[in-house]
Structures are given as C-alpha cells and as structure tokens.
N, C-alpha and C. Protein backbone atom coordinates (compact mmCIF):
# COMPACT_ATOMS: atom_id res chain seq x y z
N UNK A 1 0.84 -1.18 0.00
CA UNK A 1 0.00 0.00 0.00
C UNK A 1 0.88 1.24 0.00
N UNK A 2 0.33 2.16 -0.87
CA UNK A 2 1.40 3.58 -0.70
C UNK A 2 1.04 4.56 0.61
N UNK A 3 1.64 4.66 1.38
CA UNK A 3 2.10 5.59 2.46
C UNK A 3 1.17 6.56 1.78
N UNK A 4 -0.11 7.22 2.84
CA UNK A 4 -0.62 8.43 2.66
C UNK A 4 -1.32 8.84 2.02
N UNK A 5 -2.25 7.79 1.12
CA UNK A 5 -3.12 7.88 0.36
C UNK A 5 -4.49 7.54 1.04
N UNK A 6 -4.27 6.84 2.06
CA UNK A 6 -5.46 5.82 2.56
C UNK A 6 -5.79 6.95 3.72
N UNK A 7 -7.40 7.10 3.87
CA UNK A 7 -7.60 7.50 5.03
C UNK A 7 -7.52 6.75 6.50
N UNK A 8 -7.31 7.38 7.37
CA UNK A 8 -7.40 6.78 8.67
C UNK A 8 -8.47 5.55 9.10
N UNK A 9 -7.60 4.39 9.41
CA UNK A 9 -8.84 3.46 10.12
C UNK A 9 -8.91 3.60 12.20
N UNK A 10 -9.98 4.24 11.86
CA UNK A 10 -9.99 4.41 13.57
C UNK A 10 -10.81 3.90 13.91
N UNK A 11 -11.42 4.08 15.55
CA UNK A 11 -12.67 3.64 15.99
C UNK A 11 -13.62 4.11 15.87
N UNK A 12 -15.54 3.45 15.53
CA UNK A 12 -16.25 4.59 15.30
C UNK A 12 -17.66 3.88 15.68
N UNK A 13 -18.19 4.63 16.42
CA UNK A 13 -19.87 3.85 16.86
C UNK A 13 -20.77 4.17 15.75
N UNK A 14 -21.24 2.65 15.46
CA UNK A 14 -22.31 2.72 14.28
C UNK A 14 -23.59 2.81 15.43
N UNK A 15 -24.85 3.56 15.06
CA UNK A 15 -26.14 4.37 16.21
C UNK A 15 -27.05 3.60 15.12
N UNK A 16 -27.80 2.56 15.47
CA UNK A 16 -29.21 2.33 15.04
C UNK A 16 -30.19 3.22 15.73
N UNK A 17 -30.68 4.31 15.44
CA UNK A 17 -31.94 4.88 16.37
C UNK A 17 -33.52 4.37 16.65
N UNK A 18 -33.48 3.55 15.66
CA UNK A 18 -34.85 2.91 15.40
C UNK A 18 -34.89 1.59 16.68
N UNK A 19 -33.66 1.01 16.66
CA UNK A 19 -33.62 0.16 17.62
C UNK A 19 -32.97 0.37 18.85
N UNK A 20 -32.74 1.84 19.32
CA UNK A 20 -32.18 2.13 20.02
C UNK A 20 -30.60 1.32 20.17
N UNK A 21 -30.15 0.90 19.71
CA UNK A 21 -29.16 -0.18 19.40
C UNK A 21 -27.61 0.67 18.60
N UNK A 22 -26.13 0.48 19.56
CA UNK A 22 -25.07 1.05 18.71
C UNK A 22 -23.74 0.07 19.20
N UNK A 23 -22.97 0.01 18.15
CA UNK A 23 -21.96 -1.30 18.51
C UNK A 23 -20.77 -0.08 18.47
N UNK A 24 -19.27 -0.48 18.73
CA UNK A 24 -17.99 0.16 18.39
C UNK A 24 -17.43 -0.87 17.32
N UNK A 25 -16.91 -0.23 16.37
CA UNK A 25 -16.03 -1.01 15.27
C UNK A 25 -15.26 -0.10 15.02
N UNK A 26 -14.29 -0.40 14.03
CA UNK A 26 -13.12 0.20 13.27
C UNK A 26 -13.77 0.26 11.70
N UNK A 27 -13.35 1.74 11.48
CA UNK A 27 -14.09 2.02 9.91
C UNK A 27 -12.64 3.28 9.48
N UNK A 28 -13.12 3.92 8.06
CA UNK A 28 -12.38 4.65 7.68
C UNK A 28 -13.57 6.00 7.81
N UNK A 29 -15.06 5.67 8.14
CA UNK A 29 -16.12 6.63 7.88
C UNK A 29 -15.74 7.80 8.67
N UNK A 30 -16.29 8.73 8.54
CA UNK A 30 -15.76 10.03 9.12
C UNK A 30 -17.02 11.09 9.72
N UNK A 31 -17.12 11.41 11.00
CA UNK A 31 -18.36 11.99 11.42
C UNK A 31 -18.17 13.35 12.12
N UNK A 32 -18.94 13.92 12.36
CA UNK A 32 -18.68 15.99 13.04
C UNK A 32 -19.32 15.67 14.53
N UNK A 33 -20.36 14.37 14.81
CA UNK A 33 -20.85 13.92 15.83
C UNK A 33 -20.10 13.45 16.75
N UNK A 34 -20.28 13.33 17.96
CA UNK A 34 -19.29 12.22 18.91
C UNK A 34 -20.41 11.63 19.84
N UNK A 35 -20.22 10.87 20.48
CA UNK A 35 -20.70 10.22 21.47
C UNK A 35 -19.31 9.57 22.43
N UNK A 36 -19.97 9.47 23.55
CA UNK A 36 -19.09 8.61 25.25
C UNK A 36 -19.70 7.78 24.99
N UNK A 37 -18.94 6.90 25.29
CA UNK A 37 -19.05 5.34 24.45
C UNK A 37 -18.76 4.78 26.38
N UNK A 38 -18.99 3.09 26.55
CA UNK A 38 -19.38 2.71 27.89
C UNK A 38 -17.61 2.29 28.56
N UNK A 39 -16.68 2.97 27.78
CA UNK A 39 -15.35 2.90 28.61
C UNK A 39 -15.07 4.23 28.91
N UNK A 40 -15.68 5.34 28.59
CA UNK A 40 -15.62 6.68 29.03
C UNK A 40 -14.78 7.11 27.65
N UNK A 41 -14.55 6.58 27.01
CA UNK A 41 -13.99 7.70 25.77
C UNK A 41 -14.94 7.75 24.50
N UNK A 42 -14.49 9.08 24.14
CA UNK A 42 -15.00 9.38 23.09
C UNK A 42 -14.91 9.71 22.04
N UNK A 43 -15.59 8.88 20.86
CA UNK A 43 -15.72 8.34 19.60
C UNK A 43 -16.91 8.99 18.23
N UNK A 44 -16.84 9.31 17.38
CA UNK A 44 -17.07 9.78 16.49
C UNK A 44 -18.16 8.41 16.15
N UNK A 45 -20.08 8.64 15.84
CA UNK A 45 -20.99 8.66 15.96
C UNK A 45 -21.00 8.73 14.28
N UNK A 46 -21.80 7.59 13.32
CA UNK A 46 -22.67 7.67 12.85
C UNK A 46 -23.96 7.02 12.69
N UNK A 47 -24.71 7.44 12.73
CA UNK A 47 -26.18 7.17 12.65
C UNK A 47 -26.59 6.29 11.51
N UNK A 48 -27.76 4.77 11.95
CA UNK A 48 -27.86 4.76 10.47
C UNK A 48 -29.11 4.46 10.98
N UNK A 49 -29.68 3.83 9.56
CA UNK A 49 -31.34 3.93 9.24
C UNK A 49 -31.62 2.40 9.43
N UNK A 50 -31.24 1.44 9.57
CA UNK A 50 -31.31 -0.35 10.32
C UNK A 50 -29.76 -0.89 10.27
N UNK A 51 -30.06 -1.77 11.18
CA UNK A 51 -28.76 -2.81 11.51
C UNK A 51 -29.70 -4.01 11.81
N UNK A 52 -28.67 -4.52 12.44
CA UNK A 52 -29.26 -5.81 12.96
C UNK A 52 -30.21 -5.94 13.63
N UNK A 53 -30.29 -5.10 14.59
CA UNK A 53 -31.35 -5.14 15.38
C UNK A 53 -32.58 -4.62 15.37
N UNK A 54 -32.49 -4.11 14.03
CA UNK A 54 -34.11 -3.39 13.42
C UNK A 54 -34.22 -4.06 12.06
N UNK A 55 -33.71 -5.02 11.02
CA UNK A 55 -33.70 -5.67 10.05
C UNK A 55 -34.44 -6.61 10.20
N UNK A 56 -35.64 -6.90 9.61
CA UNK A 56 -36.60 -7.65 9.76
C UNK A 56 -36.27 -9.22 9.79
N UNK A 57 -35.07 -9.81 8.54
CA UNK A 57 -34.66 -10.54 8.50
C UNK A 57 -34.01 -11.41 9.62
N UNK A 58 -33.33 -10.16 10.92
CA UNK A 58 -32.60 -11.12 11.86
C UNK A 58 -33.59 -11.01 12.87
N UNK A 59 -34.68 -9.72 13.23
CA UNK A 59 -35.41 -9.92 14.28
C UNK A 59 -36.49 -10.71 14.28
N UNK A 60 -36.52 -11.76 12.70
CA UNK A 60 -37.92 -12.64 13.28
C UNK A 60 -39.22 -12.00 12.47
N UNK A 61 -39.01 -10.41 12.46
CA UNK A 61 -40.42 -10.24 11.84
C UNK A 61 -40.88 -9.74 10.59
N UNK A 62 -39.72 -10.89 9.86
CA UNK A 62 -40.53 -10.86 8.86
C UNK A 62 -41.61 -11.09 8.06
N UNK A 63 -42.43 -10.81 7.12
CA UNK A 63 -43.80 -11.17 6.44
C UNK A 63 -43.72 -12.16 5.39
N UNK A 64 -44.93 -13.26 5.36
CA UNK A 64 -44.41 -14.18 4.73
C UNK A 64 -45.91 -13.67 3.48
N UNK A 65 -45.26 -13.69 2.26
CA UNK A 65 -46.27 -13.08 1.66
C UNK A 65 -47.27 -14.57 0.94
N UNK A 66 -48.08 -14.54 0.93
CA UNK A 66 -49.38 -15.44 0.61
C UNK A 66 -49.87 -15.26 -0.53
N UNK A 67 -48.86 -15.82 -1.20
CA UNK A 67 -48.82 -16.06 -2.88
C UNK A 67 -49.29 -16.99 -3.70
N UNK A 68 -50.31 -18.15 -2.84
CA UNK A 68 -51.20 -18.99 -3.37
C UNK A 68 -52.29 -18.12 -3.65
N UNK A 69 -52.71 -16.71 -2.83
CA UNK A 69 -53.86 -15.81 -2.89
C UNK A 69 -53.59 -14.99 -3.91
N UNK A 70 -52.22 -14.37 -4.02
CA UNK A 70 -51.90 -13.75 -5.27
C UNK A 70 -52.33 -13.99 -6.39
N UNK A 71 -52.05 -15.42 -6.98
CA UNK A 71 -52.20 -16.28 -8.03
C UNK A 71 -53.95 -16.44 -8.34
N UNK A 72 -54.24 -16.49 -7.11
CA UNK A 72 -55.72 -16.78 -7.22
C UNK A 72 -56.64 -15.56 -7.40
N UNK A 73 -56.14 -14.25 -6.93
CA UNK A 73 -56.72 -13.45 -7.00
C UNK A 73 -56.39 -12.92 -8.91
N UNK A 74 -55.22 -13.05 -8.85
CA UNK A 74 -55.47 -12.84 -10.56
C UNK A 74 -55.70 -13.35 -11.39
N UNK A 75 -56.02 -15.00 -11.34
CA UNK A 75 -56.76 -15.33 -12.30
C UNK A 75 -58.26 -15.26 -12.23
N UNK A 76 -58.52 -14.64 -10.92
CA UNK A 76 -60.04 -14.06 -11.07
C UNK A 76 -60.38 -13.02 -11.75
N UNK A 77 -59.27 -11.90 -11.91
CA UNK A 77 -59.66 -10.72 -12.13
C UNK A 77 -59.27 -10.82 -14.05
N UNK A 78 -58.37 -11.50 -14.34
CA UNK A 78 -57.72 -11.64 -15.78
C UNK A 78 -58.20 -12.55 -16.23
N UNK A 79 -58.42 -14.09 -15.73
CA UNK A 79 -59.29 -15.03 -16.25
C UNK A 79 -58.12 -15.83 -16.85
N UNK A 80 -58.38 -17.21 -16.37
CA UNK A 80 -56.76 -18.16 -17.14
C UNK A 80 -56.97 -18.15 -18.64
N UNK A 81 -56.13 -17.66 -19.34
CA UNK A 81 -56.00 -18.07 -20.75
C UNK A 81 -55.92 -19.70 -21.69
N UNK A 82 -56.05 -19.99 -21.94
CA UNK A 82 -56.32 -21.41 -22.41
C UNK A 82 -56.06 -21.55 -24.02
C-alpha cells in the first residue's frame, strides 16, 4: 500500500436509532458527531437507518407473503387463458 493515500482506520460507533441499538467497530467513515461510548472515551458517531437489530430478516419479523392468494386473485380478475 502507498504511504498516505489511505484515510485513517480508527474507531467509530455505528447508532441504530430505530432500535435504540449502537456497537464500536473500526471504519475509515468520518463523522462531526461524537458520542461517550461505555469505557468513558469518546468516539465519532454515525447514525444509520437499520442494523441488525431493526432488520426484519434477523429480528424474526418478517412477512411471509401469501402467494397462493396472489395467483388466485389474478386469475379471477384476468381469467386463465387457455
């Protein structure tokens, strides 16, 4: 790798707000926010819009869509071709 091209990899709290939910990782992302993080120092904060703990996929609630009704409802409305 060339010396000085790469931005900084530091520490940085990713903030789910929806799930009230924020982890610490190492990123290159860059924020104007900070937050005190639970060892007393403080770390540069970005916010996002789901993680894990608001992603329907890992919490379980996902919708299972009922696509035997789908099928059925449109060949009522279009009529099976033959």
């Amino acid at each position: 790798m060339k010396p000085g091209i790469h931005p900084p990899y530091r520490p940085v709290v990713f903030r789910d707000r929806a799930a009230g939910f924020a982890f610490l990782t190492r990123s290159t992302a860059t924020s104007d926010k900070t937050v005190e993080w639970e060892d007393g120092a403080t770390y540069p904060v970005i916010d996002v819009e789901i993680s894990s703990a608001s992603h329907p996929f890992y919490t379980g609630n996902a919708r299972v869509m009922d696509t035997a009704g789908r099928v059925e409802r449109f060949e009522r409305r279009y009529g099976r071709q033959r």
